[in-house]
C-alpha atoms as a PDB file:
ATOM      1  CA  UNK A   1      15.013  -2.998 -21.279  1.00  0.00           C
ATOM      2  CA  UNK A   2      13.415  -3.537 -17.857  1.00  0.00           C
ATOM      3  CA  UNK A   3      10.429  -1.131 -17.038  1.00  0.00           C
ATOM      4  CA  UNK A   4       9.433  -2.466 -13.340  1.00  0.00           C
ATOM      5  CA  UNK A   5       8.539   0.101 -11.128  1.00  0.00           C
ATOM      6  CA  UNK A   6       9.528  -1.969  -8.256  1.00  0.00           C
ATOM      7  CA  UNK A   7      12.120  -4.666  -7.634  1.00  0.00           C
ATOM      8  CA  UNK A   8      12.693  -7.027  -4.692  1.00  0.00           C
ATOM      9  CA  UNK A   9      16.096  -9.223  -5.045  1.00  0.00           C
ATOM     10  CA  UNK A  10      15.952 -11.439  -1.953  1.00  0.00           C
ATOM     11  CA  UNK A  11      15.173  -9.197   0.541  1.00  0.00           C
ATOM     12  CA  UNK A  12      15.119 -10.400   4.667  1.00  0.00           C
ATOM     13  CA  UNK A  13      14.164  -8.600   7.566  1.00  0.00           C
ATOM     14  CA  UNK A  14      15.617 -10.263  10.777  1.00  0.00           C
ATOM     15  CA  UNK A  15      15.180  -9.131  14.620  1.00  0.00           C
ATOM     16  CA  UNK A  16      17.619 -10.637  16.938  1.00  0.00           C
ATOM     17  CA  UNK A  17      17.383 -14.273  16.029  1.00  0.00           C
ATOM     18  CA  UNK A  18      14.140 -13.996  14.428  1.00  0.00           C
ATOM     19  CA  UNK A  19      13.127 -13.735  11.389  1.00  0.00           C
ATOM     20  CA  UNK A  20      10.281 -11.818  10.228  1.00  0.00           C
ATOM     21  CA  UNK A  21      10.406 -11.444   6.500  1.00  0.00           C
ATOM     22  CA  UNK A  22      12.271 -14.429   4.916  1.00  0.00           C
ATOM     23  CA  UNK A  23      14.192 -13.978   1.372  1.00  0.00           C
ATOM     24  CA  UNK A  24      11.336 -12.402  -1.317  1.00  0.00           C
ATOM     25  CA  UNK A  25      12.162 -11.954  -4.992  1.00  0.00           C
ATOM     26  CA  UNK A  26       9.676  -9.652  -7.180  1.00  0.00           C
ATOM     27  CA  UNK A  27       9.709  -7.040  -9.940  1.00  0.00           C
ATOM     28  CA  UNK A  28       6.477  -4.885 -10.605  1.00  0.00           C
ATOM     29  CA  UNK A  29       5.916  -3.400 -13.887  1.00  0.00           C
ATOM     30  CA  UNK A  30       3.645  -0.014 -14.437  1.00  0.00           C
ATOM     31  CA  UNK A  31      -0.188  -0.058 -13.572  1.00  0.00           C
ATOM     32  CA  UNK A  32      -0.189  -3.172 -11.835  1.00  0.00           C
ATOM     33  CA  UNK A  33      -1.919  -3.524  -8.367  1.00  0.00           C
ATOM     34  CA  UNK A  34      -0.169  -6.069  -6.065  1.00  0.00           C
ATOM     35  CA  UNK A  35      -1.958  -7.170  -3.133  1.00  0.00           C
ATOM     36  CA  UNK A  36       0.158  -8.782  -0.061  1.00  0.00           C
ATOM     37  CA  UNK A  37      -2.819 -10.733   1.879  1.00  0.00           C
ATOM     38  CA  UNK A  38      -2.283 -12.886   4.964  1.00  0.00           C
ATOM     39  CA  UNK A  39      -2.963 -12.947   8.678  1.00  0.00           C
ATOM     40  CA  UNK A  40      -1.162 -11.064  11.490  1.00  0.00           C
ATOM     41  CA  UNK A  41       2.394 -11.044  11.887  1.00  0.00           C
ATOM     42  CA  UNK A  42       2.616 -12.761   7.996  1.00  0.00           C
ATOM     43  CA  UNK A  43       5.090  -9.937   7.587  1.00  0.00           C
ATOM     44  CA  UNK A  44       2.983  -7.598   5.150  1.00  0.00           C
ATOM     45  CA  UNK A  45       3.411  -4.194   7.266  1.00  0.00           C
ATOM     46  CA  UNK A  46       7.148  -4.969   7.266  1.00  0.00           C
ATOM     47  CA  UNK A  47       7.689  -5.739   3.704  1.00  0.00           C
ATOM     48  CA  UNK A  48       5.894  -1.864   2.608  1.00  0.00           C
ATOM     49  CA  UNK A  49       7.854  -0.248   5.145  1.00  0.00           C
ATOM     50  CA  UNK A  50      11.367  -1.930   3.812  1.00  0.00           C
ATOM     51  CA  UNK A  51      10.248  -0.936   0.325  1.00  0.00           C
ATOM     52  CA  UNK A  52       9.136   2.947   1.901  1.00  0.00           C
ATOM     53  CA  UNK A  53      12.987   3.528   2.946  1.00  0.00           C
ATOM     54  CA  UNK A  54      11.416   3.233   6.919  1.00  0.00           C
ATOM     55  CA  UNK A  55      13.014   0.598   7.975  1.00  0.00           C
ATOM     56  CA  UNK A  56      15.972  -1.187   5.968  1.00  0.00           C
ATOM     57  CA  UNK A  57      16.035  -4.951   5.228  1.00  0.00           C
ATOM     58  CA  UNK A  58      18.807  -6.833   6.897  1.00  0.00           C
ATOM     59  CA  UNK A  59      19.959  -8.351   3.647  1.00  0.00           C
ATOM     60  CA  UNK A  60      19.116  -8.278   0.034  1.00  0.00           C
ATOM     61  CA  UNK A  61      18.177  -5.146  -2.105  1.00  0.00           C
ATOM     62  CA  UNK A  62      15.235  -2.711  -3.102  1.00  0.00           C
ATOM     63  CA  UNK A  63      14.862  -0.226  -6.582  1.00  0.00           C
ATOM     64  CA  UNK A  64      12.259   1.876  -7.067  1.00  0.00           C
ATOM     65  CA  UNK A  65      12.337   3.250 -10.905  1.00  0.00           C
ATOM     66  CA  UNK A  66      15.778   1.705 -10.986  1.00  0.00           C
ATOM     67  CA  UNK A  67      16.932   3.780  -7.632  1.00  0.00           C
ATOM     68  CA  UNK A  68      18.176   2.280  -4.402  1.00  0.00           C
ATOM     69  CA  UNK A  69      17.739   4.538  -1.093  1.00  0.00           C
ATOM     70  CA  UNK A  70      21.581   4.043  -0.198  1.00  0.00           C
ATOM     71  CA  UNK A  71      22.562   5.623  -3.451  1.00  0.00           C
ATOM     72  CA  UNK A  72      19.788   8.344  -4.172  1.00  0.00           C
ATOM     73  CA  UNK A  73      17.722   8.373  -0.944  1.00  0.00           C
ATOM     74  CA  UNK A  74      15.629  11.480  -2.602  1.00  0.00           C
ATOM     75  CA  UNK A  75      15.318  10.319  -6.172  1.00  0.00           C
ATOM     76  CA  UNK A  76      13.916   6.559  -4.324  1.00  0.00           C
ATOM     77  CA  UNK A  77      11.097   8.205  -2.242  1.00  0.00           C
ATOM     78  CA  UNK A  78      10.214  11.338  -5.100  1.00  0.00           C
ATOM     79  CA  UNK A  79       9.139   7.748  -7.225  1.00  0.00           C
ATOM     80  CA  UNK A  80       6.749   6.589  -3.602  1.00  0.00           C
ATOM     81  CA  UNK A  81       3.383   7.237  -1.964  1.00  0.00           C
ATOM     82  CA  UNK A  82       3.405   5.804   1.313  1.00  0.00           C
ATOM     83  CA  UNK A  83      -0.113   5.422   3.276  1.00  0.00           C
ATOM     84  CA  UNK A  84       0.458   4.081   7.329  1.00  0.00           C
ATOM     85  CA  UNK A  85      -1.978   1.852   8.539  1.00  0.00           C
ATOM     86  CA  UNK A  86      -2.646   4.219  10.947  1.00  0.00           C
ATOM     87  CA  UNK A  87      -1.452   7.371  12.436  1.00  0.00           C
ATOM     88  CA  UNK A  88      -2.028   9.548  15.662  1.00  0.00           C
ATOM     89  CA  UNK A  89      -2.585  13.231  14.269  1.00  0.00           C
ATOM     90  CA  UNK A  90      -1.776  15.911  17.045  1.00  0.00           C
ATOM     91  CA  UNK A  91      -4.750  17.989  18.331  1.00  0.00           C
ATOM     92  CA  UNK A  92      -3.190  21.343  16.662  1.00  0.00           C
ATOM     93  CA  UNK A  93      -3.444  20.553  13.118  1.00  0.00           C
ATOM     94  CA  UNK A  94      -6.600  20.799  10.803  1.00  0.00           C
ATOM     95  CA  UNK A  95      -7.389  18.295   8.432  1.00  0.00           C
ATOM     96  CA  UNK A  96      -6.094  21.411   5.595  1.00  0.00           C
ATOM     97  CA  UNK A  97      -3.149  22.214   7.500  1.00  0.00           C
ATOM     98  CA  UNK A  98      -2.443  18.748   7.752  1.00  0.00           C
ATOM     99  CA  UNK A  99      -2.162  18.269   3.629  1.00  0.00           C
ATOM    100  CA  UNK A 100      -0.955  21.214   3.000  1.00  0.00           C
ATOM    101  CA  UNK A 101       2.191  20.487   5.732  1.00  0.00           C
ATOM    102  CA  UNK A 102       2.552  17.100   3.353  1.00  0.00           C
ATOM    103  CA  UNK A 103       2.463  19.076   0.033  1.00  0.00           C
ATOM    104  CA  UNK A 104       4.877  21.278   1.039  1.00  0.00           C
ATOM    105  CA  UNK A 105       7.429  18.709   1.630  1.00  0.00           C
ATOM    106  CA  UNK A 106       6.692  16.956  -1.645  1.00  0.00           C
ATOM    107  CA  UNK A 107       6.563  20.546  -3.870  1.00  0.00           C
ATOM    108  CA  UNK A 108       2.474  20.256  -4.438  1.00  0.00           C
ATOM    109  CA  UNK A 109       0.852  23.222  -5.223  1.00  0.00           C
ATOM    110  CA  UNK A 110      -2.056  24.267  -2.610  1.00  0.00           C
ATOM    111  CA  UNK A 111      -4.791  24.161  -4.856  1.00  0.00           C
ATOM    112  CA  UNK A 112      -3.874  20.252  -5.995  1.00  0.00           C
ATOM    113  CA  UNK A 113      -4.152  19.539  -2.373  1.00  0.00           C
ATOM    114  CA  UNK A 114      -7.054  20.784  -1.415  1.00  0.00           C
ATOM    115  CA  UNK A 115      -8.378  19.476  -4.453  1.00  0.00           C
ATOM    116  CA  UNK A 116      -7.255  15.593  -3.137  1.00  0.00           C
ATOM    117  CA  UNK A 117      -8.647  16.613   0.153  1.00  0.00           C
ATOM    118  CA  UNK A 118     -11.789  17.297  -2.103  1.00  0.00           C
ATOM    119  CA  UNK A 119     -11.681  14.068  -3.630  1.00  0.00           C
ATOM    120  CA  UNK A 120     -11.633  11.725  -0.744  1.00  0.00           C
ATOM    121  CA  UNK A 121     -14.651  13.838   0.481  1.00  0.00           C
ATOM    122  CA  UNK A 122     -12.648  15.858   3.072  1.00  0.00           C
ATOM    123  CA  UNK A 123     -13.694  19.195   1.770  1.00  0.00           C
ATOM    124  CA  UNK A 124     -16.255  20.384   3.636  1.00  0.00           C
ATOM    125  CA  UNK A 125     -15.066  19.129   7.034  1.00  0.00           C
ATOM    126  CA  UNK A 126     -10.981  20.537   6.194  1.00  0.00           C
ATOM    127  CA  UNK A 127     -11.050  22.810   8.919  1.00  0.00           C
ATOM    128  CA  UNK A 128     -11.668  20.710  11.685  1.00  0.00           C
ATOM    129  CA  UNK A 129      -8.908  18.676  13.706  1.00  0.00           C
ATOM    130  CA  UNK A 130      -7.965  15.693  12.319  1.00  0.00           C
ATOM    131  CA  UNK A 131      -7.421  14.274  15.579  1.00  0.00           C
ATOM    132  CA  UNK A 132     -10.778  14.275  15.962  1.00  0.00           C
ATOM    133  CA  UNK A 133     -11.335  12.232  12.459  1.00  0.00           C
ATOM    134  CA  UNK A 134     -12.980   8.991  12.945  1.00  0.00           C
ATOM    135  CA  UNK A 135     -10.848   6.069  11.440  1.00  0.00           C
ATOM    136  CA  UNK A 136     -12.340   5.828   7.894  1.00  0.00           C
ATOM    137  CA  UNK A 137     -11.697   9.703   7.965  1.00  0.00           C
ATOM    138  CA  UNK A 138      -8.196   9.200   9.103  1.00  0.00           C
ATOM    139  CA  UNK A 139      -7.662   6.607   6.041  1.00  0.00           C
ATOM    140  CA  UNK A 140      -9.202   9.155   3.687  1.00  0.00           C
ATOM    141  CA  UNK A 141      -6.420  11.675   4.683  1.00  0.00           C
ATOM    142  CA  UNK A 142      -3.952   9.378   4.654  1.00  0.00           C
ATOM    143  CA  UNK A 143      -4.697   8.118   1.230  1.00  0.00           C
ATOM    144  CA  UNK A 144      -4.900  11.552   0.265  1.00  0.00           C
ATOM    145  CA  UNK A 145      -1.571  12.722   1.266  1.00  0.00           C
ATOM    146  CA  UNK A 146      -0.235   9.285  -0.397  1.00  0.00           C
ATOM    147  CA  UNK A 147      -1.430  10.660  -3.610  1.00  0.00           C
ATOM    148  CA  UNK A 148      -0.657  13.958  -3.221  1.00  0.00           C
ATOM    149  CA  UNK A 149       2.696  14.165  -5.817  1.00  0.00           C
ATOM    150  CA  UNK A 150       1.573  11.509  -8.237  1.00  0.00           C
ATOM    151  CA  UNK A 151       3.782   8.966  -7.780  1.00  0.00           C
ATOM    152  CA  UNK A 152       4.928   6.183  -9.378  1.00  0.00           C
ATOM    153  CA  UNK A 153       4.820   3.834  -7.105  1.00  0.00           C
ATOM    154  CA  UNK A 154       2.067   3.893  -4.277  1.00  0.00           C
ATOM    155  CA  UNK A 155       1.996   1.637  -0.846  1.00  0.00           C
ATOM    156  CA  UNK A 156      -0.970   1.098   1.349  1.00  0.00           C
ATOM    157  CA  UNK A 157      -0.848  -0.617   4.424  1.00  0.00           C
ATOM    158  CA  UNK A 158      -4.672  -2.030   4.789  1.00  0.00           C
ATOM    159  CA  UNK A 159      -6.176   1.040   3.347  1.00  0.00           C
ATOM    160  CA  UNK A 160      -9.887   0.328   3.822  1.00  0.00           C
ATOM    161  CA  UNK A 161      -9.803  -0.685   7.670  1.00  0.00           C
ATOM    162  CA  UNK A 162     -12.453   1.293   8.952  1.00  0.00           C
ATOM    163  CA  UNK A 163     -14.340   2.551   5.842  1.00  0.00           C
ATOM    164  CA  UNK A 164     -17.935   2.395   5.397  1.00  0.00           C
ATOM    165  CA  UNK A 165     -19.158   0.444   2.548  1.00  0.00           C
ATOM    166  CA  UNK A 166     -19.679   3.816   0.464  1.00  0.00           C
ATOM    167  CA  UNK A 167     -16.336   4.655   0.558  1.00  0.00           C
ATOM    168  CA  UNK A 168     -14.849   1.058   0.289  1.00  0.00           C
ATOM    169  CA  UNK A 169     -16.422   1.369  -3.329  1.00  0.00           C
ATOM    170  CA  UNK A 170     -15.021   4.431  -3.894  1.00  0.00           C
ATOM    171  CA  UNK A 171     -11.302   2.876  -2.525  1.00  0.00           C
ATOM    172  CA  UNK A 172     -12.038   0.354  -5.315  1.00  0.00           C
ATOM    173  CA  UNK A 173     -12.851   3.016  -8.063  1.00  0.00           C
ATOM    174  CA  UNK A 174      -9.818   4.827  -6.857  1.00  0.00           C
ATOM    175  CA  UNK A 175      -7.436   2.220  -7.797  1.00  0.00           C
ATOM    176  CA  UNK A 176      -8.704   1.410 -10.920  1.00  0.00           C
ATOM    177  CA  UNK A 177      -8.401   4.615 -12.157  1.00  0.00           C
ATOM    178  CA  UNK A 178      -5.230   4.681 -11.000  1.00  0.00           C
ATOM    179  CA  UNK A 179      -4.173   1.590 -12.419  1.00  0.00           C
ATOM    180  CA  UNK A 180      -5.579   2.947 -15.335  1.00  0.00           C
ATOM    181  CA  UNK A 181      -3.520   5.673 -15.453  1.00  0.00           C
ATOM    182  CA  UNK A 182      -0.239   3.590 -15.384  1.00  0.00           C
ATOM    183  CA  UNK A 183       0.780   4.199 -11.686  1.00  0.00           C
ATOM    184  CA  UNK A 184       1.821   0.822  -9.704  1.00  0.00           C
ATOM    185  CA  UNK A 185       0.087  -0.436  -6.504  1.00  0.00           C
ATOM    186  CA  UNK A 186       0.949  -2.485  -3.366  1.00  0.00           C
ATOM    187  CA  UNK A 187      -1.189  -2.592  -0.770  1.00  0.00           C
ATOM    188  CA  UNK A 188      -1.969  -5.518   2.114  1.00  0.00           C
ATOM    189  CA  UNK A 189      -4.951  -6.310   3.254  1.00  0.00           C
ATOM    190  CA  UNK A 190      -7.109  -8.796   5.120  1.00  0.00           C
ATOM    191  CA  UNK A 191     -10.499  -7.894   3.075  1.00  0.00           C
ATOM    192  CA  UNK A 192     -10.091 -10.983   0.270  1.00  0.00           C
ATOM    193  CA  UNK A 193     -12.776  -9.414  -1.557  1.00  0.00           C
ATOM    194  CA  UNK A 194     -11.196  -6.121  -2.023  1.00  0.00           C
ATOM    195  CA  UNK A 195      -8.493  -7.687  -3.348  1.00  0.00           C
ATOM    196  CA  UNK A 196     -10.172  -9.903  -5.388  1.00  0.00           C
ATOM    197  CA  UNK A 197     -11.651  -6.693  -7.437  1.00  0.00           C
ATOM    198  CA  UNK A 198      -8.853  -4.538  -7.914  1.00  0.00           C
ATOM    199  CA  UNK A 199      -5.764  -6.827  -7.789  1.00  0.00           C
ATOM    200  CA  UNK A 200      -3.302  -7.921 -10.841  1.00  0.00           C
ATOM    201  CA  UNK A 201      -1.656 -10.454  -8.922  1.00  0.00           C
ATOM    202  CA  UNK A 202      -1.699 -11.605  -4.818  1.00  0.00           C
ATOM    203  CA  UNK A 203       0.650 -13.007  -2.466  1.00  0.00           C
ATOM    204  CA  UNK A 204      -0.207 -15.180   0.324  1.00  0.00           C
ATOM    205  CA  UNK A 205       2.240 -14.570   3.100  1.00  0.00           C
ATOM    206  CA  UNK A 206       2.334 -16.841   6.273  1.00  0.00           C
ATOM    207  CA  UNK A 207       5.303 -15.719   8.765  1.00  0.00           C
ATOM    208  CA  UNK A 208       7.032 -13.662   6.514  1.00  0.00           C
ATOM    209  CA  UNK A 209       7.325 -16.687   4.176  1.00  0.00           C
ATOM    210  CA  UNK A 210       5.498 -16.696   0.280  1.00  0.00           C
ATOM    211  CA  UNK A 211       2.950 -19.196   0.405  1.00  0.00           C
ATOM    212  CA  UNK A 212       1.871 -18.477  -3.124  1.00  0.00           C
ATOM    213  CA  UNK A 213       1.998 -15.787  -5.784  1.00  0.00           C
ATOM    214  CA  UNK A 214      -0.522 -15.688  -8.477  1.00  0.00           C
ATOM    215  CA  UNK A 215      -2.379 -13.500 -10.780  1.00  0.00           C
ATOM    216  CA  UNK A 216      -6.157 -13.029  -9.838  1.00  0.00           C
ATOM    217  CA  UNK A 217      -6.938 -14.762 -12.883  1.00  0.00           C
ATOM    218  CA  UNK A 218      -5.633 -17.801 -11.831  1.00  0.00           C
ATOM    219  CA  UNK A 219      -6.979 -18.244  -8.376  1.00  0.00           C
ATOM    220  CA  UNK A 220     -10.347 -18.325 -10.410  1.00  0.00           C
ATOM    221  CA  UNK A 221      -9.137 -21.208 -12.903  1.00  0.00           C
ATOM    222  CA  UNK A 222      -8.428 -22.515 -10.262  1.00  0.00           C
ATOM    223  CA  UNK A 223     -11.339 -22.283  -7.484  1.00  0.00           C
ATOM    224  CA  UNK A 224     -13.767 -20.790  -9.554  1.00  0.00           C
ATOM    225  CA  UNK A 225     -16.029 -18.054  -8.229  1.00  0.00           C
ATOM    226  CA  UNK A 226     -14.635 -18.761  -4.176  1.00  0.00           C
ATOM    227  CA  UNK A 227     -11.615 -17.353  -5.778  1.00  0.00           C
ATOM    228  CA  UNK A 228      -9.055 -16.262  -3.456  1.00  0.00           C
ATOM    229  CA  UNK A 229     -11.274 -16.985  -0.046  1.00  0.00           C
ATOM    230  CA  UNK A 230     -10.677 -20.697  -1.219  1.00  0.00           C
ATOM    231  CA  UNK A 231      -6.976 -20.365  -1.722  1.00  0.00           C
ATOM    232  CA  UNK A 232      -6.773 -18.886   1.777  1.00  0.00           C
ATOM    233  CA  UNK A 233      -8.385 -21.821   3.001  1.00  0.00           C
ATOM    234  CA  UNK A 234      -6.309 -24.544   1.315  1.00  0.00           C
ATOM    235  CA  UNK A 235      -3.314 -22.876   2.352  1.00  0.00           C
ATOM    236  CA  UNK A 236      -3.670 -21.815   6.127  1.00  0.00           C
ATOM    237  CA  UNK A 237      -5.877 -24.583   7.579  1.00  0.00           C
ATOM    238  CA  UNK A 238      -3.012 -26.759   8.024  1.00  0.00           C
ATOM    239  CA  UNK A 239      -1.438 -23.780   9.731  1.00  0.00           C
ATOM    240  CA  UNK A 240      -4.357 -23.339  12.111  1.00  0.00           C
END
């Protein structure tokens, strides 16, 4: 019986005449972290927001814990954690009244919110706006309200852009214990080490296209301690 927490069955995303994600096959089982790494416009923000129910592909088809958003729109995102890359949060909202809006929605009890707000060392600074957040403090609430109703499946769209090295660490501690825990990753990002640390398996993407899907593991038969920084090389210097 197939487990995967996520599967991809040649999935496309075109605009006009262009194509931005060309056809992508995967399956990802429990507790394993997927990283989608590549430069910009390789198609990564596109491919988590198909999978998120944002946007819809043009052709092919997406399950989350067996469920497809046509069929069972609620059942698909109950099973998801999405995390932007960004977001603009209005000037009227609290950091508080900002996760406790989001655990409403998803049925979380106060307390377990404010104790994630805790946790991504939001506490003592709830109350103020979160417009006025800096952008690591942004990502921490964004993260937060990703985790918020323990999903199954969790998507972050570059997740450590502008966190300070403390709380990069604590990113990476994050998703090992969540990992750990059985839950299911995918994230992009363009930090190679970051990935390199907490990732099962990355794919290089390169206009939408798979360059090349591995497990970390063998990225370092391969290159050795340069590791995925040399696979990035040897395949995008021809495309430079």
């Amino acid at each position: 019986m197939d487990n995967s927490v996520l599967e991809l069955h040649y999935v496309t995303k075109t605009i006009g005449k262009r194509p931005i994600v060309q056809p992508i096959s995967l399956t990802v089982p429990p507790g394993e972290v997927l990283a989608l790494c590549g430069g910009n416009g390789a198609g990564k923000s596109t491919i988590l927001r198909m999978i998120a129910g944002i946007i819809q592909p043009t052709a092919g088809t997406i399950k989350v814990k067996g469920c497809e958003r046509r069929k069972n729109r609620k059942a698909y995102a109950d099973h998801i954690g999405y995390m932007p890359d960004d977001f603009l949060f209005g000037q009227a909202l609290s950091a508080k009244e900002t996760i406790l809006f989001y655990a409403a929605l998803r049925g979380v009890p106060k307390a377990k919110a404010l104790q994630t707000l805790e946790r991504v060392g939001l506490g003592e600074v709830r109350n103020k706006s979160a417009a006025s957040y800096s952008k690591g403090m942004r990502q921490r609430l964004l993260f937060a309200q990703a985790l918020l109703a323990d999903p199954a499946l969790l998507l972050l769209d570059e997740p450590t852009n502008g966190l300070d090295p403390f709380w990069m660490e604590a990113f990476v501690k994050f998703i090992i214990e969540l990992k750990e825990a059985g839950r299911t990753v995918v994230f992009s990002t363009h930090q190679l080490d970051i990935a390199e640390q907490v990732a099962d398996r990355v794919l290089f993407l390169n206009e939408g296209q798979v360059m090349y899907s591995g497990y970390t593991h063998e990225y370092r038969d391969k290159y050795g301690k340069a590791g995925l920084s040399a696979a990035f090389t040897e395949l995008f210097q021809a495309k430079r």
